[in-house]
Protein backbone atom coordinates (compact mmCIF):
# COMPACT_ATOMS: atom_id res chain seq x y z
CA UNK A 1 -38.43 -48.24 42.80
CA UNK A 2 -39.84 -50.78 40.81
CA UNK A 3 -43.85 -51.51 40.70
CA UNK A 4 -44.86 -54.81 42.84
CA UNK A 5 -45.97 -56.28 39.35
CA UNK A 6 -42.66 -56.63 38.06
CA UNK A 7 -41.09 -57.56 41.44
CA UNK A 8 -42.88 -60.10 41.39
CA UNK A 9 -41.97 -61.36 37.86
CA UNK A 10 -38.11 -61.12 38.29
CA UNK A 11 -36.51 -63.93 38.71
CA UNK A 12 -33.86 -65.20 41.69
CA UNK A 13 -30.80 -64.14 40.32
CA UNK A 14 -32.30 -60.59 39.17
CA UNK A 15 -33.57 -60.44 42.69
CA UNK A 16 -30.21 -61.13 43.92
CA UNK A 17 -28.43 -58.10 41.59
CA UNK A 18 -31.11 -56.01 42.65
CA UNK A 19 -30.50 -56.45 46.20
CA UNK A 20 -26.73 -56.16 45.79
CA UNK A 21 -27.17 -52.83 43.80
CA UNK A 22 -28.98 -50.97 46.33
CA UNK A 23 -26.60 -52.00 48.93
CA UNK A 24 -23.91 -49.72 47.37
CA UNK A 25 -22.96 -46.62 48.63
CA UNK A 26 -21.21 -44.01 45.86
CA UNK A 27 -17.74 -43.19 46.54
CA UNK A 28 -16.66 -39.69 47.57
CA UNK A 29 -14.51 -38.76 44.38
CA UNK A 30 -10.81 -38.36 45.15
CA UNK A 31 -9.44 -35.09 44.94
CA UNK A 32 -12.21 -33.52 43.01
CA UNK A 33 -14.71 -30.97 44.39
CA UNK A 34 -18.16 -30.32 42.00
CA UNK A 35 -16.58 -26.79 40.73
CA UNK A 36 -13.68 -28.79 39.41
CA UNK A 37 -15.46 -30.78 37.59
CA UNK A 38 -18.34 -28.24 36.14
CA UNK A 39 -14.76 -26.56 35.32
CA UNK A 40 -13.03 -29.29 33.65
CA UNK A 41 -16.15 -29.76 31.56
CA UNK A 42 -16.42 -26.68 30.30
CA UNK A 43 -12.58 -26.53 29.34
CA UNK A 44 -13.21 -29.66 27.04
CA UNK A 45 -16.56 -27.89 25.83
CA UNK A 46 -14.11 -25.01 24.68
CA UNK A 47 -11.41 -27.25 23.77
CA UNK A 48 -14.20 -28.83 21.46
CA UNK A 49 -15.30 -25.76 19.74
CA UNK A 50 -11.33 -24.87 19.14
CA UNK A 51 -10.68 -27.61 17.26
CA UNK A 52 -13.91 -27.18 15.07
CA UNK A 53 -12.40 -23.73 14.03
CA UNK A 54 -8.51 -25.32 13.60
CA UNK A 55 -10.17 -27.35 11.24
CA UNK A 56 -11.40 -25.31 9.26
CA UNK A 57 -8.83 -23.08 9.31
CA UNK A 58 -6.74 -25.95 8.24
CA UNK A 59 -9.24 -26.92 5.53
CA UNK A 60 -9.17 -23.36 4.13
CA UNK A 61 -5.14 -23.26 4.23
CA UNK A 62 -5.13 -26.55 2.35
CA UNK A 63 -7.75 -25.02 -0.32
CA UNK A 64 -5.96 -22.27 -0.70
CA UNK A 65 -2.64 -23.68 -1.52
CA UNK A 66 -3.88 -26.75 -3.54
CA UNK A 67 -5.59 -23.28 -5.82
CA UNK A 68 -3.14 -21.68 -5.93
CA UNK A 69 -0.62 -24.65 -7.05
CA UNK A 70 -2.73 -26.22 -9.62
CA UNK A 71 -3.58 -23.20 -11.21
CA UNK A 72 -3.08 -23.03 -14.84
CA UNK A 73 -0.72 -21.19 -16.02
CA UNK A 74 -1.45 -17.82 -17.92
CA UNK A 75 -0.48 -17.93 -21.67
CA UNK A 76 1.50 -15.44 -22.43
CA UNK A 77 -0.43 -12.83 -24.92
CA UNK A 78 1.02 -10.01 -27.39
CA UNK A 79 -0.71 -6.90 -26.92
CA UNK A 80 -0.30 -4.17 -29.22
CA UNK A 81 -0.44 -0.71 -28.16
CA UNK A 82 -0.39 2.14 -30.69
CA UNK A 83 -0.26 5.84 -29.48
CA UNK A 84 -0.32 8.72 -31.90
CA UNK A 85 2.26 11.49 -31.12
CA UNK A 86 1.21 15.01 -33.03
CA UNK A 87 4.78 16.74 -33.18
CA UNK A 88 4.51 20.34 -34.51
CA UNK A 89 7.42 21.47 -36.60
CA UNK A 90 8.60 24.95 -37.26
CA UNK A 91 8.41 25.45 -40.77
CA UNK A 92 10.57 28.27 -42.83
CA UNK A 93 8.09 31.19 -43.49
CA UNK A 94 7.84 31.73 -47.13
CA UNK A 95 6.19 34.78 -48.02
CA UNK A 96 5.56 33.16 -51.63
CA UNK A 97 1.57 32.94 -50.48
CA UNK A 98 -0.97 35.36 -52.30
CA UNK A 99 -4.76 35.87 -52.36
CA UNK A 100 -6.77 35.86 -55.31
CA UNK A 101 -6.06 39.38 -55.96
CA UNK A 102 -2.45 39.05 -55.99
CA UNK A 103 -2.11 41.31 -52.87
CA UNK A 104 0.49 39.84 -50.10
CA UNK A 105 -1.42 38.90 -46.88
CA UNK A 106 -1.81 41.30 -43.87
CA UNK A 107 1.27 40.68 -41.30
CA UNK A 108 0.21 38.97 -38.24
CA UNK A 109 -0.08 41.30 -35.40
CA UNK A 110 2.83 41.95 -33.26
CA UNK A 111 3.29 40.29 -30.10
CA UNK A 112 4.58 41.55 -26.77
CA UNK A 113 7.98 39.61 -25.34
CA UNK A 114 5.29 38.53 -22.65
CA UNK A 115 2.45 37.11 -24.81
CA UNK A 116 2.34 33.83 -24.59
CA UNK A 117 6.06 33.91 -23.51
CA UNK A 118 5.46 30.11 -21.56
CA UNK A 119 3.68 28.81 -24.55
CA UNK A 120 6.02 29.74 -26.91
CA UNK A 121 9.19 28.00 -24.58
CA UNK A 122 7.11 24.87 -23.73
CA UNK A 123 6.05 24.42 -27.51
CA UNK A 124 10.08 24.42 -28.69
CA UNK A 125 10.77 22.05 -25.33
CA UNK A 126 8.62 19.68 -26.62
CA UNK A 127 9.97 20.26 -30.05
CA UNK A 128 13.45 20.21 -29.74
CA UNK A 129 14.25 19.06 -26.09
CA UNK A 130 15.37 19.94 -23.10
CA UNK A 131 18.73 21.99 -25.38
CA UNK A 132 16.01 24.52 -26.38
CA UNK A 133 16.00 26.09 -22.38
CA UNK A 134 17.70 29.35 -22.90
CA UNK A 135 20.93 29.90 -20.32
CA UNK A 136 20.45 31.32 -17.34
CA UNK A 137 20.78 34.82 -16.51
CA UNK A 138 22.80 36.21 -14.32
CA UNK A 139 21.62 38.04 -11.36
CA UNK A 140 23.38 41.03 -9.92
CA UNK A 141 25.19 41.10 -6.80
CA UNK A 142 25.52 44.86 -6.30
CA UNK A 143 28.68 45.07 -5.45
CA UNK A 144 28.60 42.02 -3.25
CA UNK A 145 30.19 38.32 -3.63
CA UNK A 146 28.72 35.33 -4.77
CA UNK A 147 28.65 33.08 -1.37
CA UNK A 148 29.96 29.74 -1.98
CA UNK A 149 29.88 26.73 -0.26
CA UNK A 150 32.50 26.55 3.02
CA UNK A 151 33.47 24.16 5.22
CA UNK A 152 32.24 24.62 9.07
CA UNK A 153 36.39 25.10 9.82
CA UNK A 154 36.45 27.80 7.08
CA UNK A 155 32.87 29.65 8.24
CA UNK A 156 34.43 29.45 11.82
CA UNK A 157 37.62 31.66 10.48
CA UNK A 158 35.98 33.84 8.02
CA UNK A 159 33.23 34.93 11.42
CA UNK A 160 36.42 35.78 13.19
CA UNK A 161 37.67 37.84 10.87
CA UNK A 162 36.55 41.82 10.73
CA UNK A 163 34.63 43.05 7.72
CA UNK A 164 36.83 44.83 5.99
CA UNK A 165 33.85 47.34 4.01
CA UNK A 166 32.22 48.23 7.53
CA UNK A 167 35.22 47.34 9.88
CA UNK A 168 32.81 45.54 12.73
CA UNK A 169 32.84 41.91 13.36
CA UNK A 170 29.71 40.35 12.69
C-alpha cells in the first residue's frame, strides 16, 4: 500500500482509480489449471531454443551451397609424368671376348634345372610376355579317366550304372 505522504498528494481522480482498482477481484482462468500453464511455458521455452538451432542449421545449409556454387572453377593443368622402364634383353652370346692374355674366359658355372628356376621364368615374362609361359604338362591318370564336366541328369545315370573295373555300384 501506498505511504500516507503520497495519499495525501494524489489527486481526486487518482483517488478514484485507486479505489476502483482494489475493488477488483482476479478472475479464475478458464480451463487452465497452474501445471498447464508452467507446461505450456516451457513448451514455448523449447520451441524457442528449436528454432535458434533451425537457424543455424539453415544458415550453415545456405553457406554451404552459396561455397560451393560460387566456387571458382579449377583450371585445368598438364602434368607430365615420366617413368623409366629398365627392360633387360637377351643378347646372342659371342664368345669373341678375350683377356689380356689372349686366353678365352672361364665358363660360368653350371646351374641346376632348379637354380633360380622362378627367376629365370619371371625375367623372360617380363621380357617377352605372357607367350613365354611354357605349356602345361600333363599329369597322369594311371589308368583312370579324365572327369569332365556332367550334367546333374547325366551324374544321376552314370551313379546308376555298375562299375564295370570292380563290378559294385558305387
Amino acid at each position: 500500500m501506498p505511504d500516507d505522504d503520497e495519499a495525501d498528494q494524489l489527486t481526486p481522480a487518482e483517488r478514484e482509480l485507486e479505489s476502483a482498482l482494489a475493488r477488483l477481484t482476479p478472475v479464475p482462468p478458464r480451463g487452465l489449471t497452474a501445471s498447464q500453464i508452467e507446461t505450456r511455458a516451457l513448451v514455448a521455452r523449447e520451441r524457442r531454443r528449436t528454432r535458434a538451432w533451425q537457424a543455424v542449421a539453415a544458415a550453415l545449409a545456405v553457406g554451404a551451397t552459396a561455397a560451393l556454387w560460387l566456387r571458382p572453377t579449377p583450371v585445368p593443368q598438364v602434368v607430365e609424368v615420366e617413368r623409366v622402364v629398365v627392360r633387360e634383353v637377351e643378347r646372342p652370346r659371342t664368345d669373341a671376348r678375350w683377356t689380356l692374355n689372349d686366353v678365352a674366359p672361364a665358363a660360368p658355372p653350371p646351374t641346376t634345372a632348379g637354380d633360380f628356376a622362378y627367376l629365370h621364368l619371371r625375367q623372360r615374362v617380363l621380357a617377352r610376355g605372357v607367350e613365354a609361359l611354357p605349356a602345361p604338362r600333363a599329369t597322369p591318370t594311371r589308368g583312370r579317366p579324365v572327369p569332365q564336366a556332367m550334367s546333374r541328369a547325366a551324374a544321376a545315370a552314370a551313379a546308376d550304372r555298375p562299375n564295370l573295373t570292380t563290378g559294385d555300384r558305387s
